[in-house]
Protein backbone atom coordinates (compact mmCIF):
# COMPACT_ATOMS: atom_id res chain seq x y z
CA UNK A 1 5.68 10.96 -0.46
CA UNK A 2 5.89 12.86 2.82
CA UNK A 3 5.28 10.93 6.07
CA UNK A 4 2.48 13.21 7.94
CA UNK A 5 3.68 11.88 11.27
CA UNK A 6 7.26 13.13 10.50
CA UNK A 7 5.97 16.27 8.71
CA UNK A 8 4.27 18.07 11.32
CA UNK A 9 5.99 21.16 12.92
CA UNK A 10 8.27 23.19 11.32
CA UNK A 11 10.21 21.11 9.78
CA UNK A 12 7.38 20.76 7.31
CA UNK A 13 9.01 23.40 5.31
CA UNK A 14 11.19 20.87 3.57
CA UNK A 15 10.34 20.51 0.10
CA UNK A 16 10.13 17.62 -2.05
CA UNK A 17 9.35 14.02 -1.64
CA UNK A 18 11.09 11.69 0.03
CA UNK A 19 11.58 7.83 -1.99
CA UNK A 20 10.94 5.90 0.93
CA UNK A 21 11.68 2.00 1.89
CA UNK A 22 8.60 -0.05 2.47
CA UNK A 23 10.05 -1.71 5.18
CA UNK A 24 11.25 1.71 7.15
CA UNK A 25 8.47 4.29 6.28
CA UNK A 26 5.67 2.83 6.49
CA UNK A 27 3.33 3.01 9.03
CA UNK A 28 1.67 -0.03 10.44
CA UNK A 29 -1.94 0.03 11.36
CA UNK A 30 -3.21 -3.20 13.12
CA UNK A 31 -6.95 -3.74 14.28
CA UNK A 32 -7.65 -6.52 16.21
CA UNK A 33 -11.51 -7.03 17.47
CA UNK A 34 -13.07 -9.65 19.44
CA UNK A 35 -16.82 -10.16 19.97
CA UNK A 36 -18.33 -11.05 23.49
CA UNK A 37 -21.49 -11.61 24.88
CA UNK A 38 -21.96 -8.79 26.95
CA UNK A 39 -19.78 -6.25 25.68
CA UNK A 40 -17.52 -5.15 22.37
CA UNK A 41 -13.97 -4.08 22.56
CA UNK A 42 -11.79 -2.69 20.11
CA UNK A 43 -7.95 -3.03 20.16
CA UNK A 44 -6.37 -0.43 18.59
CA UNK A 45 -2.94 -1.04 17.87
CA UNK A 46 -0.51 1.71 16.20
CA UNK A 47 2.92 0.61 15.27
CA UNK A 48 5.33 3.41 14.31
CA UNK A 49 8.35 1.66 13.84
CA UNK A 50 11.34 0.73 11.02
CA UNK A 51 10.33 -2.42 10.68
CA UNK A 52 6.26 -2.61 10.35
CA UNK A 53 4.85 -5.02 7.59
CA UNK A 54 7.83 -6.72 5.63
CA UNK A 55 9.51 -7.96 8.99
CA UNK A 56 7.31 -7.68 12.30
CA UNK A 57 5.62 -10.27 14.03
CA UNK A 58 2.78 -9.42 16.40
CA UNK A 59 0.29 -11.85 15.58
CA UNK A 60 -0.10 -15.70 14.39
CA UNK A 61 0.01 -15.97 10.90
CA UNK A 62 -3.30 -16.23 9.17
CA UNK A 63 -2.40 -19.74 7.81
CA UNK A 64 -1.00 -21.23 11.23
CA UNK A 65 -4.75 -19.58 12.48
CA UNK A 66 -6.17 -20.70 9.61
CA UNK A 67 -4.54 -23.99 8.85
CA UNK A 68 -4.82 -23.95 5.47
CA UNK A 69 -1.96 -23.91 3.32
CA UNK A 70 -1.93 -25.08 0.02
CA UNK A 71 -0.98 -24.87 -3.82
CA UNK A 72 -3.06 -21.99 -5.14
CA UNK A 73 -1.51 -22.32 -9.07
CA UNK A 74 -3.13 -19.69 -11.25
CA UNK A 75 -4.71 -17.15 -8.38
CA UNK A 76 -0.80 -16.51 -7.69
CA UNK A 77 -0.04 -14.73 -10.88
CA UNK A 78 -1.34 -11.20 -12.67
CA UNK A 79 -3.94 -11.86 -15.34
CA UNK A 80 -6.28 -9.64 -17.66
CA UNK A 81 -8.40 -9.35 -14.42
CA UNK A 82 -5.86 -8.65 -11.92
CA UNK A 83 -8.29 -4.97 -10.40
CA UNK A 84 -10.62 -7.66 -9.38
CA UNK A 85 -7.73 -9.64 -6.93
CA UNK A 86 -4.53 -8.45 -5.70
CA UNK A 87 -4.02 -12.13 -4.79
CA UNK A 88 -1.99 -11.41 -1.70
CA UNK A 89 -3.94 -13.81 0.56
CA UNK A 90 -3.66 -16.86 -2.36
CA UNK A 91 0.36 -15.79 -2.14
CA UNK A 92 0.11 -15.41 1.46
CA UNK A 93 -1.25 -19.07 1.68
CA UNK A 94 0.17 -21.02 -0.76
CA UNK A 95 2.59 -23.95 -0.72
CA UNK A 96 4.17 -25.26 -4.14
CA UNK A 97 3.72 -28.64 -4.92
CA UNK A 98 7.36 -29.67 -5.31
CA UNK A 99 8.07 -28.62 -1.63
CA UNK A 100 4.74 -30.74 -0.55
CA UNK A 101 5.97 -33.68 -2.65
CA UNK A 102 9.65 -33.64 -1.20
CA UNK A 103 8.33 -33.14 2.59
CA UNK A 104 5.37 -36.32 2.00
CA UNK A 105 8.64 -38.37 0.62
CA UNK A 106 11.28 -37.03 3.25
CA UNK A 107 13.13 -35.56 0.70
CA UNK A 108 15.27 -32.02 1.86
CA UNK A 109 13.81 -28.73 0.42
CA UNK A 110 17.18 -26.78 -1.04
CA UNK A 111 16.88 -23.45 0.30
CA UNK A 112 16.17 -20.81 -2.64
CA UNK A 113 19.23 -17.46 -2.20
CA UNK A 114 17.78 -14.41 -2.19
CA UNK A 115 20.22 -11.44 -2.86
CA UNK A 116 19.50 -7.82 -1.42
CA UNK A 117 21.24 -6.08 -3.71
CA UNK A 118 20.93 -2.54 -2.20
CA UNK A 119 21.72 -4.54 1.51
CA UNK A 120 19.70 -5.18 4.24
CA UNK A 121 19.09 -1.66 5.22
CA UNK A 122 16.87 -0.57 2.68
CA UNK A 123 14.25 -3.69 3.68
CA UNK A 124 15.02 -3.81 7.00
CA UNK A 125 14.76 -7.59 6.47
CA UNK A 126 16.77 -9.90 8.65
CA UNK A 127 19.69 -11.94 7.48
CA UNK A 128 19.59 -15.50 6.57
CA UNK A 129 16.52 -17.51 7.46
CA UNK A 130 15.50 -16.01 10.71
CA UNK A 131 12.83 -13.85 8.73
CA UNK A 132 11.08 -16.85 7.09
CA UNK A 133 11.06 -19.08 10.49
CA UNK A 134 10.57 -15.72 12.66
CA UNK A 135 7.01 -15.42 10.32
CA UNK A 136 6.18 -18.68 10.44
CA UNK A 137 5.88 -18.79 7.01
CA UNK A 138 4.15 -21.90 4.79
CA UNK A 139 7.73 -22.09 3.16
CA UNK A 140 10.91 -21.20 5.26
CA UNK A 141 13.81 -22.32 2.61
CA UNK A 142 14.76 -18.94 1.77
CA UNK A 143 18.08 -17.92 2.63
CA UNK A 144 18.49 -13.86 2.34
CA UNK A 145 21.97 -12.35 1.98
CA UNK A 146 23.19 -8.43 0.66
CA UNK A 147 26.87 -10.48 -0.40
CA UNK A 148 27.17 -9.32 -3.85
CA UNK A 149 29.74 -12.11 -4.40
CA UNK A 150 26.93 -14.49 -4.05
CA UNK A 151 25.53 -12.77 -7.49
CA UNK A 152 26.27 -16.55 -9.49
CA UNK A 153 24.36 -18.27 -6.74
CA UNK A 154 20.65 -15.98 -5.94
CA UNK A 155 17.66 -17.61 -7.24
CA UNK A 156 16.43 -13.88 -7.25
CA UNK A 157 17.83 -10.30 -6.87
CA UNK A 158 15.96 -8.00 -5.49
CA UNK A 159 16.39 -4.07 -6.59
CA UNK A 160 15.51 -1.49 -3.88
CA UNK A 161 13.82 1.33 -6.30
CA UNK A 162 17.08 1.67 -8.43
CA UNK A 163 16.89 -0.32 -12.06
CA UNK A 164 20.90 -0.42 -11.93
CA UNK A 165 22.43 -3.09 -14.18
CA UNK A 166 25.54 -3.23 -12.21
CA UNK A 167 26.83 -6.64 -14.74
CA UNK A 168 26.41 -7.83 -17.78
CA UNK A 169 26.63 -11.78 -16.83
CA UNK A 170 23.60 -13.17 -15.72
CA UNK A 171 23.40 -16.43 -14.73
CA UNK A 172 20.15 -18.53 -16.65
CA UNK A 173 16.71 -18.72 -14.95
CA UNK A 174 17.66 -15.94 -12.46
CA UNK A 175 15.22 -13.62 -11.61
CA UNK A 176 15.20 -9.94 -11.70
CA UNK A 177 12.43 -8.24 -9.33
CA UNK A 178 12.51 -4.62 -9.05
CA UNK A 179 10.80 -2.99 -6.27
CA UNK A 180 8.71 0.45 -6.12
CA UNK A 181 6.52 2.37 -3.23
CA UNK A 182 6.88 5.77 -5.62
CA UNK A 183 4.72 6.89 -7.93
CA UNK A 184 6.15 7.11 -11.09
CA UNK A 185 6.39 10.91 -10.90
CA UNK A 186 9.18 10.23 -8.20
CA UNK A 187 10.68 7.18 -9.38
CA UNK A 188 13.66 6.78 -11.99
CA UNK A 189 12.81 6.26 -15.62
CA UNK A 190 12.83 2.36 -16.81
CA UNK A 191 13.62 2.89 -20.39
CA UNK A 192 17.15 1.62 -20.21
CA UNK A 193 15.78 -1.83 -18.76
CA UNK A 194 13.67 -3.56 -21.50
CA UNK A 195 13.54 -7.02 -21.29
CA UNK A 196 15.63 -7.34 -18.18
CA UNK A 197 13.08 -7.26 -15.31
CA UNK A 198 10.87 -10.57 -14.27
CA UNK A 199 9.07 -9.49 -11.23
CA UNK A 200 8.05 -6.00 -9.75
CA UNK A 201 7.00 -5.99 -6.38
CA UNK A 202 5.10 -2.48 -6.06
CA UNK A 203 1.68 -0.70 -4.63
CA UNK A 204 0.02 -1.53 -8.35
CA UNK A 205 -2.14 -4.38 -8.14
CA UNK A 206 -0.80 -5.90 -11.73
CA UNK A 207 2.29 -6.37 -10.03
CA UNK A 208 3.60 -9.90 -9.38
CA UNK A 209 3.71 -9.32 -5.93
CA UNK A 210 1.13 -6.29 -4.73
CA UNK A 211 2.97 -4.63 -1.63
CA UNK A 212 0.22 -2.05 -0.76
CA UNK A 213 0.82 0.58 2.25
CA UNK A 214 -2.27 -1.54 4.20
CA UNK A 215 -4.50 -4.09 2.70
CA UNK A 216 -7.81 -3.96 4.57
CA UNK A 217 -9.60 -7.17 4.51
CA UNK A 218 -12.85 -7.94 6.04
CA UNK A 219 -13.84 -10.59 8.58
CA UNK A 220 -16.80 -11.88 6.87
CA UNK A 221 -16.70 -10.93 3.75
CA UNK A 222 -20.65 -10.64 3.81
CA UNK A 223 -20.62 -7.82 6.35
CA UNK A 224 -19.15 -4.57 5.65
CA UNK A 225 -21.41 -2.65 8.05
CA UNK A 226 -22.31 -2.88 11.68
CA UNK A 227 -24.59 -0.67 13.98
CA UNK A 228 -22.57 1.54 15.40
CA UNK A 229 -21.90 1.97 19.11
CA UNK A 230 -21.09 5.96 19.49
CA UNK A 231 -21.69 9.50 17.50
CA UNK A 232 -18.59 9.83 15.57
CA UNK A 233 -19.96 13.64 15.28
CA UNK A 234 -20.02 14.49 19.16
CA UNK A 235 -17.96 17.08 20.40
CA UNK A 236 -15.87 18.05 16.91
CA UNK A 237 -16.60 21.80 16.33
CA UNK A 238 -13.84 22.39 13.40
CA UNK A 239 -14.77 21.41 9.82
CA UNK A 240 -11.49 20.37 8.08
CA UNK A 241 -7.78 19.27 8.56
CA UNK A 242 -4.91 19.14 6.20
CA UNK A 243 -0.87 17.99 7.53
CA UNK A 244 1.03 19.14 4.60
CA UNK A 245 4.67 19.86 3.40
CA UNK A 246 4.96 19.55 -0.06
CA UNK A 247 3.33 22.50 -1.70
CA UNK A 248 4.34 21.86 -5.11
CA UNK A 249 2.45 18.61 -6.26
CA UNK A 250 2.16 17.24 -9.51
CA UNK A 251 -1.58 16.86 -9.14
CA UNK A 252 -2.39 20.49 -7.86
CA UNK A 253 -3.88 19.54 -4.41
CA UNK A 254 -2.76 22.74 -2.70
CA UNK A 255 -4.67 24.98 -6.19
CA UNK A 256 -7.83 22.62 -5.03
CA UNK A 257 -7.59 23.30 -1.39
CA UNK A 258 -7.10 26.85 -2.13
CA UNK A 259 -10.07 27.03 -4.18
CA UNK A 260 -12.07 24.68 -1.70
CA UNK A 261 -11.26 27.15 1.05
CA UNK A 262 -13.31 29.71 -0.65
CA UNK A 263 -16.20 28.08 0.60
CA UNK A 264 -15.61 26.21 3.81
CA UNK A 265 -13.02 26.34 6.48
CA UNK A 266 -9.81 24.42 5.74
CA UNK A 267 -7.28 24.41 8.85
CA UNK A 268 -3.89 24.04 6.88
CA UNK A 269 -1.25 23.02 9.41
CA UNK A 270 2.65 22.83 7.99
CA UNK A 271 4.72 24.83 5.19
CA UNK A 272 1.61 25.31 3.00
CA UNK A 273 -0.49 27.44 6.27
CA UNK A 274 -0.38 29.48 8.81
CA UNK A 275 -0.72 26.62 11.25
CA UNK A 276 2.33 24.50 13.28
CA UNK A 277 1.65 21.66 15.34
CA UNK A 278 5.33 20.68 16.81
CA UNK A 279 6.63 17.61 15.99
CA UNK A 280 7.52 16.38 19.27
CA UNK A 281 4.16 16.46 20.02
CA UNK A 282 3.01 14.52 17.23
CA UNK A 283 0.30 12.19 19.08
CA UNK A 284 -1.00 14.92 20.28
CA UNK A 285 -2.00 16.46 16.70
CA UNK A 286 -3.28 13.43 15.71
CA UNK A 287 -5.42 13.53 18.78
CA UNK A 288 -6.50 17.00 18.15
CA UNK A 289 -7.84 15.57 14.74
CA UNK A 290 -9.78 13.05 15.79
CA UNK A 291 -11.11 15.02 18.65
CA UNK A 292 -11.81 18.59 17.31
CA UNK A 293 -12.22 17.76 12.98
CA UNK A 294 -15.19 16.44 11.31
CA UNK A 295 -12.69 16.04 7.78
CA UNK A 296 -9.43 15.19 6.87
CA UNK A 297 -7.90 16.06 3.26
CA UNK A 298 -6.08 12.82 2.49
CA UNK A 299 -4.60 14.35 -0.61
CA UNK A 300 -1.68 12.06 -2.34
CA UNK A 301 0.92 14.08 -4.13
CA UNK A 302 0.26 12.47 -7.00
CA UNK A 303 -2.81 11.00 -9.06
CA UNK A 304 -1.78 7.77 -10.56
CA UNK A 305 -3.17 4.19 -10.32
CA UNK A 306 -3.51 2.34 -6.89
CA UNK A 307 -1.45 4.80 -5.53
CA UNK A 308 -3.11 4.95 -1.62
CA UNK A 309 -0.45 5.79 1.18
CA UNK A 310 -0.86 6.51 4.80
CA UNK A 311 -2.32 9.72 4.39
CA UNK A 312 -5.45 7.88 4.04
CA UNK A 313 -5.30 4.74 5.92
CA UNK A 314 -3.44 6.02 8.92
CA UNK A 315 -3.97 9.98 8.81
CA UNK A 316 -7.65 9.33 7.72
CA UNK A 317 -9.19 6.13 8.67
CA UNK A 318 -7.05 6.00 12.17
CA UNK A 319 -8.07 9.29 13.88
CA UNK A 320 -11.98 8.75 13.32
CA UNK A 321 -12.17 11.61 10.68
CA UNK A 322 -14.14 11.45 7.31
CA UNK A 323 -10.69 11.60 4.79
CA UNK A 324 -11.96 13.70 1.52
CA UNK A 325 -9.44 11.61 -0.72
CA UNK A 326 -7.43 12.85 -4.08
CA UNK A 327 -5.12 9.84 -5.63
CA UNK A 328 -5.89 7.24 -6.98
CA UNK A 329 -9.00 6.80 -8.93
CA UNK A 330 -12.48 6.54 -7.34
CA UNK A 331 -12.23 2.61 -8.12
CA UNK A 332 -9.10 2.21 -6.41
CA UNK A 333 -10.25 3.38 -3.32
CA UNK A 334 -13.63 1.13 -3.20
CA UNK A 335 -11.38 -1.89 -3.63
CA UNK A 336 -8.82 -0.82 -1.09
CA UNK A 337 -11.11 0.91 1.65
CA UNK A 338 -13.24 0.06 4.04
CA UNK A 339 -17.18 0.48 2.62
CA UNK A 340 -18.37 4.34 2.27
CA UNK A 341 -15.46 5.17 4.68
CA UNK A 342 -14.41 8.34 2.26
CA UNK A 343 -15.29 11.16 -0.03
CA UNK A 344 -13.63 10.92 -3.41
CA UNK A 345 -13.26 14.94 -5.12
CA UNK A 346 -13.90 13.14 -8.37
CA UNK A 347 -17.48 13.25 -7.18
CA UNK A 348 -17.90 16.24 -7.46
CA UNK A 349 -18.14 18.91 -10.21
CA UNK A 350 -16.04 21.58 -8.62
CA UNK A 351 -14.50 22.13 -4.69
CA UNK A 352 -17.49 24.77 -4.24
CA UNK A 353 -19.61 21.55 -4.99
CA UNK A 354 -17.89 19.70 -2.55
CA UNK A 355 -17.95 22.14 0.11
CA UNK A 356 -21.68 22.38 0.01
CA UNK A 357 -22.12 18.17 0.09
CA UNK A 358 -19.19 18.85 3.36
CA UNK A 359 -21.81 21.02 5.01
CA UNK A 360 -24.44 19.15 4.12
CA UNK A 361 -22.75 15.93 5.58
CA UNK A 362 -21.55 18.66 8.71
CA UNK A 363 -25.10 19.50 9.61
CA UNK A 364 -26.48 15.92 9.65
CA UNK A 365 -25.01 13.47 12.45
CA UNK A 366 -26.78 10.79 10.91
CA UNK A 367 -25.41 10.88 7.85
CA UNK A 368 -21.66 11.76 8.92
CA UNK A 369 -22.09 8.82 11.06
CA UNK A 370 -23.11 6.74 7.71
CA UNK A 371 -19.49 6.50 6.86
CA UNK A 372 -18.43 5.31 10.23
CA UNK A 373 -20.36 2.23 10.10
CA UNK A 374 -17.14 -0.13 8.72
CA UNK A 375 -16.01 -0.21 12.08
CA UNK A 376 -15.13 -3.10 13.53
CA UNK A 377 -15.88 -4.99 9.91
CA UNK A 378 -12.70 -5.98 9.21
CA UNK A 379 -8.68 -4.63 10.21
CA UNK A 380 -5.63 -4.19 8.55
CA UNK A 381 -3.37 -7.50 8.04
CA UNK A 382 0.12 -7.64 7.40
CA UNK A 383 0.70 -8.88 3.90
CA UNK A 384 3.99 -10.90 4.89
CA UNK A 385 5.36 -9.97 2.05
CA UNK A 386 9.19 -12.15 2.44
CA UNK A 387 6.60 -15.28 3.27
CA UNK A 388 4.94 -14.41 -0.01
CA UNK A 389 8.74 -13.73 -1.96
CA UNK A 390 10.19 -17.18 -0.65
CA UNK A 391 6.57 -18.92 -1.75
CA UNK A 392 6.80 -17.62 -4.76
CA UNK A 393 10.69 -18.00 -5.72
CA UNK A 394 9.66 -21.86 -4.81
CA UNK A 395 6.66 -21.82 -7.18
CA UNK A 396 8.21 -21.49 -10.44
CA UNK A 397 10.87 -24.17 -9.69
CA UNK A 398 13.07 -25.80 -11.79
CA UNK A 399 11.08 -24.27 -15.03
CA UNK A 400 11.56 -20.70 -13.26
CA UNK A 401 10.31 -17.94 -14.58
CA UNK A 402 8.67 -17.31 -18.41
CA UNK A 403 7.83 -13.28 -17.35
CA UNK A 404 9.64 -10.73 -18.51
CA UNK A 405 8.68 -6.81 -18.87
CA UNK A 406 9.70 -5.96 -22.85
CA UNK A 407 8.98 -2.40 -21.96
CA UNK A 408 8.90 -1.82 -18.43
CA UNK A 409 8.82 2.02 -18.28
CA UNK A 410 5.30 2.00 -20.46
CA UNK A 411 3.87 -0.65 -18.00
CA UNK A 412 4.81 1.48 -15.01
CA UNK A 413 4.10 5.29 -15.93
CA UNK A 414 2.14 4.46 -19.70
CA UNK A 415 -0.87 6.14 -20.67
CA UNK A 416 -4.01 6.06 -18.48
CA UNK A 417 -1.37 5.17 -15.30
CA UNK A 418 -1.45 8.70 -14.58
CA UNK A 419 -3.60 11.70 -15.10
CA UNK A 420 -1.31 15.08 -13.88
CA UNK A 421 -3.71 17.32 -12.49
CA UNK A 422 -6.99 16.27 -14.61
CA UNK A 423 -10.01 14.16 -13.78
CA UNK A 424 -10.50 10.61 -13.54
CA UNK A 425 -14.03 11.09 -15.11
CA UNK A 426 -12.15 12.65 -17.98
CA UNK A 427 -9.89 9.79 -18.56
CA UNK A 428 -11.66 7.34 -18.70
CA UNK A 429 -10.88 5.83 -21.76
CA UNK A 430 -7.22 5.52 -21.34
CA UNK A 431 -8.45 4.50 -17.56
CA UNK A 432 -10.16 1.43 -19.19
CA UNK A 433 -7.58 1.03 -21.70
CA UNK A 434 -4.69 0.24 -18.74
CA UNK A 435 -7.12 -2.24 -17.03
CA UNK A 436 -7.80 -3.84 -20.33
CA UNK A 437 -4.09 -4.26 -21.84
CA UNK A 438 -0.95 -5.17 -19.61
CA UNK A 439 1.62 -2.86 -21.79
CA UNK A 440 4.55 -3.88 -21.64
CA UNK A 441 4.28 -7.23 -20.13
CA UNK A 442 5.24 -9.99 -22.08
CA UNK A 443 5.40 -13.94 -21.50
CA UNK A 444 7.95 -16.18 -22.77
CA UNK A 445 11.78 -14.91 -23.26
């Protein structure tokens, strides 16, 4: 997946897509808003850094702010209806019982090892347990180390997008967690790994630990609109904006756009247009978007399950443009995105359809402004996702784990997972089929 931020200027001519670390790539969107009595203000926060959502720490943990943590049992784990919870905030909150009973009798908690097997530079996690008592988190005996020597001793190893099976002795009860922010168009295939993998730790939300790009998550979970307080319409003159450097996508976004551009203007800025916007000067294309465009195409290079990067919730939702959206399926995007905050293409028949809804939408403030109303209704949190790892190593305890993947490459890129450059209307049967049966997923060794 290309980063946009990264991609725009010339160098946008680079082909491909990049695998990229979750803890390096990613960029970190934080929204913090307070209510007063005579006036509103909105903190916008931007964070484009190595270490956004696995490791930073800009703001009390929800379950210091909170107080509440406690054992959460079955909401931890994936069942037949994991699409209706991605159960990061039970993970995010939850203590095991046998570290509550040892604390309540004085007893020591034994710190769980956690090996990094690619090292610490592919996480960008800290060493030790400064990451767990840097967070804050509801259980800090984790101890994180990249020493493969230590391979007899982890509780877990942790695989960095690369299945390797670098030895054949394993010791009993360890787990396996392999780690993916790919789709599975770009990620290695998994057939040689049956039955070897306990955990995956990707963007799906059947994973046993969901590590989305963002996870948006409202305040009240009874408001998802609020009157809004300016014309998100004023003063943008230009229809739509697409940052692009991959030209070649499995899912044949530029063959849309091209077609789409028949029938309304489409600025295309990168290796795929006539248009440059020089990368040094990346804030200020990004302010040129949300000042001059009315759209953004927030087109993923690939349309498969879940799979939502920052090309919609930074690119998109950040720079106060309406993001047209191609991905993941129209589902996936209610359940990860703010309410009516996008345009799926799937709604539409053919691009010349959209384009005439885009003018439509163009030509009436008060319905652009419609799917501006989320503001303010909730922000972005960070997922604290070693908090949730050292939780969860704790969790299955002395019985550790019964999960294993018999056939981990059908779970990951199976049928209905998905689609090349078709429909999700037109697959909906295998579409139901994946939500309905976990392949590959097994429990009980």
């Amino acid at each position: 997946t290309e980063t946009e931020s990264q991609a725009i200027g010339r160098d946008w001519g680079q082909e491909g897509d990049n695998v990229r670390s979750h803890a390096t790539m990613r960029i970190h969107l934080r929204k913090v808003v307070t209510y007063g009595l005579l006036a509103l203000v909105v903190f916008v926060v931007f964070l484009l850094y190595n270490q956004n959502t696995l490791t930073s720490v800009d703001k009390e943990p929800p379950w210091i702010a909170s107080r509440k943590t406690r054992p959460l049992g079955s909401r931890l784990w994936p069942t037949i209806d994991y699409y209706d919870d991605d159960r990061i905030l039970a993970q995010m909150a939850h203590r095991p019982k046998s570290v509550l009973e040892k604390e309540k009798k004085g007893e020591s908690v034994k710190d769980k090892v956690i090996l990094a097997y690619h090292g610490y530079g592919s996480w960008g996690v800290q060493p030790g347990r400064k990451q767990f008592q840097d967070q804050k988190c509801p259980v800090q005996n984790c101890h994180v180390t990249d020493d493969r020597r230590r391979v007899n001793d982890a509780d877990i190893v942790m695989f960095h997008h690369s299945p390797s099976r670098p030895w054949a002795a394993r010791p009993p009860n360890q787990i396996w967690l392999l780690f993916m922010l790919e789709s599975p168009y770009h990620t290695p295939g998994l057939t040689g790994v049956n039955d070897v993998f306990n955990w995956t730790a990707t963007y799906r939300h059947d994973s046993v630990i969901v590590a989305p790009y963002e996870r948006f998550t409202l305040f009240n979970e009874s408001v998802r609109t609020l009157p809004l307080k300016k014309n998100y319409a004023a003063g943008k003159t230009k229809k739509i904006a697409w940052f692009v450097s991959n030209c070649g996508a499995r899912n044949g976004r530029r063959q849309y756009v091209e077609e789409l551009a028949k029938y309304i203007p489409v600025d295309i800025y990168g290796a795929c247009g006539p248009l440059r916007c020089p990368r040094h000067k990346a804030n200020d294309c990004f302010t040129m978007l949300t000042k001059d465009y009315k759209f953004y195409l927030s087109f993923e290079n690939s349309n498969c399950r879940d799979y939502i990067t920052e090309k919609f919730f930074v690119n998109g939702l950040m720079n106060d443009v309406l993001p047209i959206v191609m991905g993941a399926a129209p589902e996936d995007y209610k359940r990860a995105a703010p309410y009516h905050s996008f345009i799926h293409v799937d709604e539409f028949e053919t691009p010349k359809d959209l384009a005439e809804y885009l003018y439509k939408v163009d030509k009436n403030d008060t319905l652009y402004n419609e799917y501006f109303r989320w503001k303010g209704t909730g922000e972005n949190i960070n997922t604290f996702f070693w908090c949730r790892i050292c939780s969860m190593i704790h969790e299955v305890g002395e019985n550790n784990h019964s999960l294993v993947y018999h056939d981990l490459d059908r779970w990951w890129r199976g049928p209905g997972v998905c689609i090349g450059q078709s429909r999700w209307r037109d697959n909906r049967k295998t579409r139901d089929n994946v939500i309905i049966n976990k392949y590959g997923l097994g429990f009980g060794n």
